[in-house]
Protein backbone atom coordinates (compact mmCIF):
# COMPACT_ATOMS: atom_id res chain seq x y z
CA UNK A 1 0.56 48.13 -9.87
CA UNK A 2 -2.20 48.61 -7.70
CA UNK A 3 -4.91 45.95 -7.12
CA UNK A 4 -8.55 46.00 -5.75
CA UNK A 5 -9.08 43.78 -3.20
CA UNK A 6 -11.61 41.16 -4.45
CA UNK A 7 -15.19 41.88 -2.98
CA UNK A 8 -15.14 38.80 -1.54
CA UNK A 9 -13.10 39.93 1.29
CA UNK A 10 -15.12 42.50 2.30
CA UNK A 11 -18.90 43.40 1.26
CA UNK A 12 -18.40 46.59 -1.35
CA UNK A 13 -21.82 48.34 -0.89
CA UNK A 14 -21.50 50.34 -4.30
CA UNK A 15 -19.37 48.70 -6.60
CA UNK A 16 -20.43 50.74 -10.05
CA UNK A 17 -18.33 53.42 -7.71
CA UNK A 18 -15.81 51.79 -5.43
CA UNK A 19 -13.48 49.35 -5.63
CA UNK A 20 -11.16 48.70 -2.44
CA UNK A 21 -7.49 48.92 -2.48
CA UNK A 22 -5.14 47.40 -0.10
CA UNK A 23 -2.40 49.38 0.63
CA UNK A 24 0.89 47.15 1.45
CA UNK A 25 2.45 47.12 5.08
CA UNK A 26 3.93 50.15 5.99
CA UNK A 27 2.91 52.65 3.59
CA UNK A 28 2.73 55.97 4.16
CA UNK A 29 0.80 59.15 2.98
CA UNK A 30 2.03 62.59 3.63
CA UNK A 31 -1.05 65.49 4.35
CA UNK A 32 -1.17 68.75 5.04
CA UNK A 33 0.96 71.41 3.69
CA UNK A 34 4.20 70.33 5.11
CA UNK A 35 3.43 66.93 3.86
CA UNK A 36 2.72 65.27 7.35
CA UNK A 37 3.57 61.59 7.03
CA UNK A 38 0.24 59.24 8.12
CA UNK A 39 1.08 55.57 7.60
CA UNK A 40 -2.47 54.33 6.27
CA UNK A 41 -4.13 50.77 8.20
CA UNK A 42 -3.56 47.76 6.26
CA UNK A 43 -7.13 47.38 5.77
CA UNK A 44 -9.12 47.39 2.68
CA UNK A 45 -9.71 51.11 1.75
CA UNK A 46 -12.44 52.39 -0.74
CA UNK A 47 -11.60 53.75 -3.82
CA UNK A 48 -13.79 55.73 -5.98
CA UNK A 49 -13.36 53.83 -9.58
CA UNK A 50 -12.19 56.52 -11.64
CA UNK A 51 -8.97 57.56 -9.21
CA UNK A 52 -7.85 53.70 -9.26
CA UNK A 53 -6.36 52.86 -12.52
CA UNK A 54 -3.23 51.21 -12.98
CA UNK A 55 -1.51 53.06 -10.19
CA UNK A 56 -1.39 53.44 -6.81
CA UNK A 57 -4.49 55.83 -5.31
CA UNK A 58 -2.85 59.01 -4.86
CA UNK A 59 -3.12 60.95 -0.98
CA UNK A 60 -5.85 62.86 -1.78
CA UNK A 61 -7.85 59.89 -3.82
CA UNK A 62 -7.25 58.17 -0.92
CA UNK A 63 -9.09 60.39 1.68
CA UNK A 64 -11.93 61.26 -0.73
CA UNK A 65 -12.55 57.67 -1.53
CA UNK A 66 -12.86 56.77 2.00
CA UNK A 67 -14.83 60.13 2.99
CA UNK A 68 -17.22 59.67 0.24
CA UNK A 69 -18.11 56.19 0.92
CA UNK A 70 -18.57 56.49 4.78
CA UNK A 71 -20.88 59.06 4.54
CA UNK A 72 -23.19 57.41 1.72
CA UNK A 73 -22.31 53.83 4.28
CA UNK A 74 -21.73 55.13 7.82
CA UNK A 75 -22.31 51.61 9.35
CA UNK A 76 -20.55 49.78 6.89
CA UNK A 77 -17.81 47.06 7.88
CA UNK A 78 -14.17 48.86 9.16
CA UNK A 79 -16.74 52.14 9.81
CA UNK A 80 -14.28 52.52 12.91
CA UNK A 81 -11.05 52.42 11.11
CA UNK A 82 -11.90 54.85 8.41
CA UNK A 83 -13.37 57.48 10.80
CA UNK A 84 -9.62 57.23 12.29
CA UNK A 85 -8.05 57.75 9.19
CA UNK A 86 -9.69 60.70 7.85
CA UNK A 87 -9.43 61.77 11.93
CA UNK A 88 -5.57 61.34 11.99
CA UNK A 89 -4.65 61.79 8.03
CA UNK A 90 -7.88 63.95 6.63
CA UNK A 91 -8.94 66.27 9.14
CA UNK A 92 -10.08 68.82 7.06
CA UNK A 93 -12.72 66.36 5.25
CA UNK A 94 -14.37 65.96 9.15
CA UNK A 95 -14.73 69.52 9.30
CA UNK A 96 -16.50 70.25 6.35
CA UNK A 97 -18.70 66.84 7.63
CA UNK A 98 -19.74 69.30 11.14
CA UNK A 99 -20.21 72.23 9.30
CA UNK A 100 -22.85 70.67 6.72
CA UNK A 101 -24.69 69.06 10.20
CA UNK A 102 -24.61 72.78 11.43
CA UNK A 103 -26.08 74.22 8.50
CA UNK A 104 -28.75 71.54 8.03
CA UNK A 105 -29.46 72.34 11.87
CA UNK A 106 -30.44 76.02 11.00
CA UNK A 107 -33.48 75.53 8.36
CA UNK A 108 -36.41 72.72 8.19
CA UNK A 109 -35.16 70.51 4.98
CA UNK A 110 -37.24 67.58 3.65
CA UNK A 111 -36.58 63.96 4.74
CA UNK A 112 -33.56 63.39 2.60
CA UNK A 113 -31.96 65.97 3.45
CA UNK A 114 -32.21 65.00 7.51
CA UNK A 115 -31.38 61.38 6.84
CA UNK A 116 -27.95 62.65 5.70
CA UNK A 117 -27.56 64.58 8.44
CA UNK A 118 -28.13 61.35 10.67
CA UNK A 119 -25.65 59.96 8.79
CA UNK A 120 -22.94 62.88 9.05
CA UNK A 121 -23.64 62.16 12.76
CA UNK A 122 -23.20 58.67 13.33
CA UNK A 123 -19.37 59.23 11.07
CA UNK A 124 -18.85 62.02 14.61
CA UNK A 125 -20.19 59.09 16.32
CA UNK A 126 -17.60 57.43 15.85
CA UNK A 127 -15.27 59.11 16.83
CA UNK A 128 -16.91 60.46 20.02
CA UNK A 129 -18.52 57.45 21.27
CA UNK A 130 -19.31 58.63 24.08
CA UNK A 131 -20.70 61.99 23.67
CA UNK A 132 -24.65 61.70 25.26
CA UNK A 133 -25.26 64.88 23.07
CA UNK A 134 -24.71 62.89 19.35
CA UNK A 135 -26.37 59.80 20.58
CA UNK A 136 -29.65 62.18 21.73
CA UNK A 137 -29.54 64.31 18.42
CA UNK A 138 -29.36 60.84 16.73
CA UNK A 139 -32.36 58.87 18.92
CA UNK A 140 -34.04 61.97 18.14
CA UNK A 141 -33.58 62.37 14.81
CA UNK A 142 -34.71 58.92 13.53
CA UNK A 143 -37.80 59.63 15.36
CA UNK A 144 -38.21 62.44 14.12
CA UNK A 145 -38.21 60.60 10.43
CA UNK A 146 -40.26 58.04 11.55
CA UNK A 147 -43.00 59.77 12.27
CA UNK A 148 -42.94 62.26 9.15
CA UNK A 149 -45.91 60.36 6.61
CA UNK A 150 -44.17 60.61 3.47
CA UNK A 151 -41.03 58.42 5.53
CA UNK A 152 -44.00 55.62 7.12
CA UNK A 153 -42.93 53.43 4.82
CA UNK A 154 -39.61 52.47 6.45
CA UNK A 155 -41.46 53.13 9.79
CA UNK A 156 -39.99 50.32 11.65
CA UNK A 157 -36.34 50.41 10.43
CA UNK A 158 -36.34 54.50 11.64
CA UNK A 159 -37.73 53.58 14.82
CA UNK A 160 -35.33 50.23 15.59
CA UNK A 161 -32.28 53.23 14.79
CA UNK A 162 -33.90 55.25 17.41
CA UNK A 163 -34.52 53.44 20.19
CA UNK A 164 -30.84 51.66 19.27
CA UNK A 165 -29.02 54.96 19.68
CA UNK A 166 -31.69 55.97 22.82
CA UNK A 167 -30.44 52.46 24.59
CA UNK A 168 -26.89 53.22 24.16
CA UNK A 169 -27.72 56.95 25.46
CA UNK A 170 -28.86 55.13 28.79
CA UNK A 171 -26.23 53.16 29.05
CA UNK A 172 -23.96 56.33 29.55
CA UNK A 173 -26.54 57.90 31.51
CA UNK A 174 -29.31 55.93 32.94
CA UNK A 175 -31.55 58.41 34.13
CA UNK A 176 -31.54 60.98 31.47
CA UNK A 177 -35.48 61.89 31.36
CA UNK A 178 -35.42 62.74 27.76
CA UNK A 179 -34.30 59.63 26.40
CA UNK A 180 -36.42 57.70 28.53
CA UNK A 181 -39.48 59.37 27.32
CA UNK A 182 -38.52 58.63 23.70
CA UNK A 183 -37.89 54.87 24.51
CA UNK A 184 -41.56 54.83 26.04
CA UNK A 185 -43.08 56.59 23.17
CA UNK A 186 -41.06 53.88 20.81
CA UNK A 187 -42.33 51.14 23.15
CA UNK A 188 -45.59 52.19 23.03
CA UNK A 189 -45.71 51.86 19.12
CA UNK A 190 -44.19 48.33 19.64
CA UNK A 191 -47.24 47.32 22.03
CA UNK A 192 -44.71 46.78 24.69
CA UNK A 193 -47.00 48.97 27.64
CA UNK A 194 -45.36 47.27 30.69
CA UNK A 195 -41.88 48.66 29.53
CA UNK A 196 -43.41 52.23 28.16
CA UNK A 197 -45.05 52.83 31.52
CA UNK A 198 -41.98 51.20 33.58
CA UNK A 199 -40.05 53.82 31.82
CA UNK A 200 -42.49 56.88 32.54
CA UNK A 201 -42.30 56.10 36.26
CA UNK A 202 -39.23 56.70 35.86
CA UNK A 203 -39.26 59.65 33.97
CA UNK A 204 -42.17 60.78 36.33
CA UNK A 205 -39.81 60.40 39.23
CA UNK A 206 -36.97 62.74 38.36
CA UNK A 207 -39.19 65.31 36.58
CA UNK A 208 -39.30 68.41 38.89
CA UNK A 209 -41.59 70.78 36.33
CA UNK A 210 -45.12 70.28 36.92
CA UNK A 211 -46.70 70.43 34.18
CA UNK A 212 -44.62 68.46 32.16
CA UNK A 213 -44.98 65.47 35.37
CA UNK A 214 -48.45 66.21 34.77
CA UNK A 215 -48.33 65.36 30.89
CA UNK A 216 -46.28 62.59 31.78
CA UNK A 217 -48.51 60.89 34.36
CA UNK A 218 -51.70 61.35 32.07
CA UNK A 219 -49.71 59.03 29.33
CA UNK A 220 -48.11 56.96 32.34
CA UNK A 221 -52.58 56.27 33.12
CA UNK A 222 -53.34 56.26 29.04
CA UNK A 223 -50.38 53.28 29.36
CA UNK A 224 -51.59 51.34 32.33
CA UNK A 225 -55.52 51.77 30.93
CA UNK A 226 -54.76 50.08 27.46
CA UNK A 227 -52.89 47.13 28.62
CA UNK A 228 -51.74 44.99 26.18
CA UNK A 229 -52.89 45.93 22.48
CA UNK A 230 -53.95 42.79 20.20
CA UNK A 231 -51.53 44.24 17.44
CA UNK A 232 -48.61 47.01 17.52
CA UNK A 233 -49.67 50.44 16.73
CA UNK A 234 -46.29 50.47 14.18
CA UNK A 235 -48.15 47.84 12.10
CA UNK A 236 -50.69 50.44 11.42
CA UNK A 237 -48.18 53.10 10.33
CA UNK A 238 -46.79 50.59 8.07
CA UNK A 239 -50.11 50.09 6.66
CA UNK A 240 -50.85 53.86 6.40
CA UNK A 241 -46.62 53.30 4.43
CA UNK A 242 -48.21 50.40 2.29
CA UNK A 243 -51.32 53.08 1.12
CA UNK A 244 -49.25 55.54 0.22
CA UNK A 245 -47.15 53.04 -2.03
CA UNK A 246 -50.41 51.43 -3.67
CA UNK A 247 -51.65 54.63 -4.19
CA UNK A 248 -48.46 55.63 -6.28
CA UNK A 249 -48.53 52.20 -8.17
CA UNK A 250 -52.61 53.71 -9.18
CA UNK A 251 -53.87 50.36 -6.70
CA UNK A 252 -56.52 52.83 -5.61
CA UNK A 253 -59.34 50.45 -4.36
CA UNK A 254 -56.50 48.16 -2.26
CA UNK A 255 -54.81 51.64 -1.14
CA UNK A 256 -58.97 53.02 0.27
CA UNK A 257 -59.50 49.66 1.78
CA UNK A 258 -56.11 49.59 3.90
CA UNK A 259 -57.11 53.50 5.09
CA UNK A 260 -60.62 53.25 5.67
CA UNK A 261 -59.77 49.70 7.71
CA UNK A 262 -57.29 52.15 9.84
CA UNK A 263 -60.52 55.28 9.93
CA UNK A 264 -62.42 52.51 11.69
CA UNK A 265 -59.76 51.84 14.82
CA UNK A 266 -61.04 54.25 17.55
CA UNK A 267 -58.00 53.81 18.92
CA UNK A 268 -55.39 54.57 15.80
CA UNK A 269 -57.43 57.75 14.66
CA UNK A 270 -57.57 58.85 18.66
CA UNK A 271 -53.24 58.50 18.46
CA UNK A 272 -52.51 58.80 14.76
CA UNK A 273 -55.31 61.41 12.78
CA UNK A 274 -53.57 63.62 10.37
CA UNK A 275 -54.31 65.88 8.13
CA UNK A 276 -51.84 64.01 5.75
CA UNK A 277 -53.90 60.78 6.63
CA UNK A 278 -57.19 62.35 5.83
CA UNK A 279 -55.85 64.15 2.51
CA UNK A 280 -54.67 60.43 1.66
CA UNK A 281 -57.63 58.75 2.07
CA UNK A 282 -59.74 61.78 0.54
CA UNK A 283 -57.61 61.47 -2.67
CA UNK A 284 -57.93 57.69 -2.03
CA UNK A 285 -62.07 58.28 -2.73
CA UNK A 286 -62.22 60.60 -5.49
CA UNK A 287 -59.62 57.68 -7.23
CA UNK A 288 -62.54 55.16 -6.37
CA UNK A 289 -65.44 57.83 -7.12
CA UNK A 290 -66.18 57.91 -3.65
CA UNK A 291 -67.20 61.79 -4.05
CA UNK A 292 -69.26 62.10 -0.62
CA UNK A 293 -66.28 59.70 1.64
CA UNK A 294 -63.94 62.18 -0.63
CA UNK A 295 -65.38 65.40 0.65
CA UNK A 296 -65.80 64.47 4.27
CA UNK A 297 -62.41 63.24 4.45
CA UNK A 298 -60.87 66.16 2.99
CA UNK A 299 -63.08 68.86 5.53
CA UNK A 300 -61.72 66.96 8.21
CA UNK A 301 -58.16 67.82 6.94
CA UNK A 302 -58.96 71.29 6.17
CA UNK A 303 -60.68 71.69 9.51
CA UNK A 304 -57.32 70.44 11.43
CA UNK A 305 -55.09 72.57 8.77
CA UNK A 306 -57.23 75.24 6.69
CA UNK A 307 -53.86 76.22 4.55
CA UNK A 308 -53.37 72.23 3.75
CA UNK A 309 -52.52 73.19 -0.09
CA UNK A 310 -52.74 69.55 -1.09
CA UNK A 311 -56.21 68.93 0.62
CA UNK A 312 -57.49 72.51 -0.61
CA UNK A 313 -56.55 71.13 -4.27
CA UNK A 314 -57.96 67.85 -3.76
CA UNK A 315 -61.63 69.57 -2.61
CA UNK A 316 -61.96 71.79 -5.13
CA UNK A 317 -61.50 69.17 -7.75
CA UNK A 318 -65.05 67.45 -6.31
């Protein structure tokens, strides 16, 4: 009979679904249609509940178990080992994995849908640890979610991922321009400005278009004018996060005081105005019965975006 491993030896990260098995030394799947034999690790291996009963996991429970749970848990503990099992036993599983990254690559899909794709990634990650191309669409990507509004509320966890998978990126290639913009833009939003601007120099430096060195020299002076900020600009975003979650809860006076604190910063408005901000704070105000702060807020938005929907809805309702 078959036993879970007790959680004890090893974190289980959803345990209403998984339990982990441990297989005994030296046995052996067989995949493929002429039954390849695989001998499995003698790790822990996640099981999905319902295929663990009183037996043995079968092949195929085995493989979906572990392909399931690394792609809800990419960085969870033994991440390594099961990418090589479903590499070596499960091949077909990693296939469908690059196949649902391509076709999430080929159509704009809301935040949830892109944080899976990171995920699907850092699984090929694995694998490939050093291919420059996953760790870029990954850096990328988790900025990319940080800076979406509805995501500001986990702000500074995207942003750590990014620059994380951006540092390893130039530690494989130290001079790859890209990457080194994206670490100064990350920097920037961390009030680090001596590292942001050391890092545009050096972007500056290898950048042979002209108009981009151009763009990049005008934020290299924006960098070197500001100095050192009395507060990080990402404590503002997680403000503009914290508004948006009042707001929900129906805090509406805490949620207009947090945005209209944020509408008085020159310098957050000169980086950070939104339509999404100003349709926030606008719904903010009519909440409060604020109808003239409402209205002004909300032409601001529609001036920036006349087809806003939300803000267009949110007017008309004055």
């Amino acid at each position: 009979m078959a036993e879970p491993l007790p959680v004890t030896n090893i974190e289980n990260l959803d345990p209403q679904r998984f339990v982990f098995w441990q297989p005994p030394e030296g046995h052996v799947i067989h995949v493929g249609p002429e039954r390849q034999p695989v001998p499995l690790p003698h790790i822990p291996l996640p099981i999905r509940s319902k295929d663990l009963a009183e037996a043995s996991p079968s092949d195929n429970a085995v493989g979906v178990g572990v392909y399931d749970y690394l792609r809800q848990f990419p960085d969870c503990q033994l991440n390594s080992e099961y990418a090589a099992l479903l590499c070596e036993g499960y091949a077909h599983f990693l296939a469908d994995l690059a196949a649902h990254v391509v076709m999430l690559d080929t159509k704009e899909v809301d935040p949830a849908y892109v944080f899976r794709k990171l995920n699907y990634l850092k699984i090929l990650r694995l694998l490939e640890p050093g291919n420059t191309g996953l760790l870029w669409q990954l850096a990328q990507g988790f900025y990319g979610l940080a800076m979406t509004f509805t995501e500001l509320p986990q702000v500074r966890r995207y942003l750590l991922d990014a620059m994380r998978f951006g540092q390893d990126l130039l530690k494989l290639k130290a001079d790859d321009a890209a990457a080194l913009n994206l670490l100064a833009e990350i920097d920037i939003l961390f009030g680090d400005y001596p590292a942001a601007a050391a890092r545009l120099r050096k972007v500056a430096d290898v950048m042979t278009d002209e108009q981009l060195q151009a763009r990049i020299e005008s934020r290299l002076e924006t960098c070197i004018a500001a100095g050192f900020p009395n507060h990080p600009l990402v404590d503002d975003l997680e403000r503009v996060g914290e508004a948006m979650q009042l707001y929900a809860a129906q805090e509406y006076p805490l949620a207009t005081e947090l945005l209209e604190r944020l509408e008085e910063d020159a310098y957050f408005m000169s980086e950070f105005k939104s339509v999404d901000f100003l349709c926030l704070l606008g719904m903010c105000r009519i909440k409060t019965g604020d109808r003239g702060g409402a209205f002004d807020a909300l032409s601001q938005a529609l001036e920036m975006a006349p087809e806003h929907e939300l803000a267009r809805e949110a007017i008309q309702s004055i």
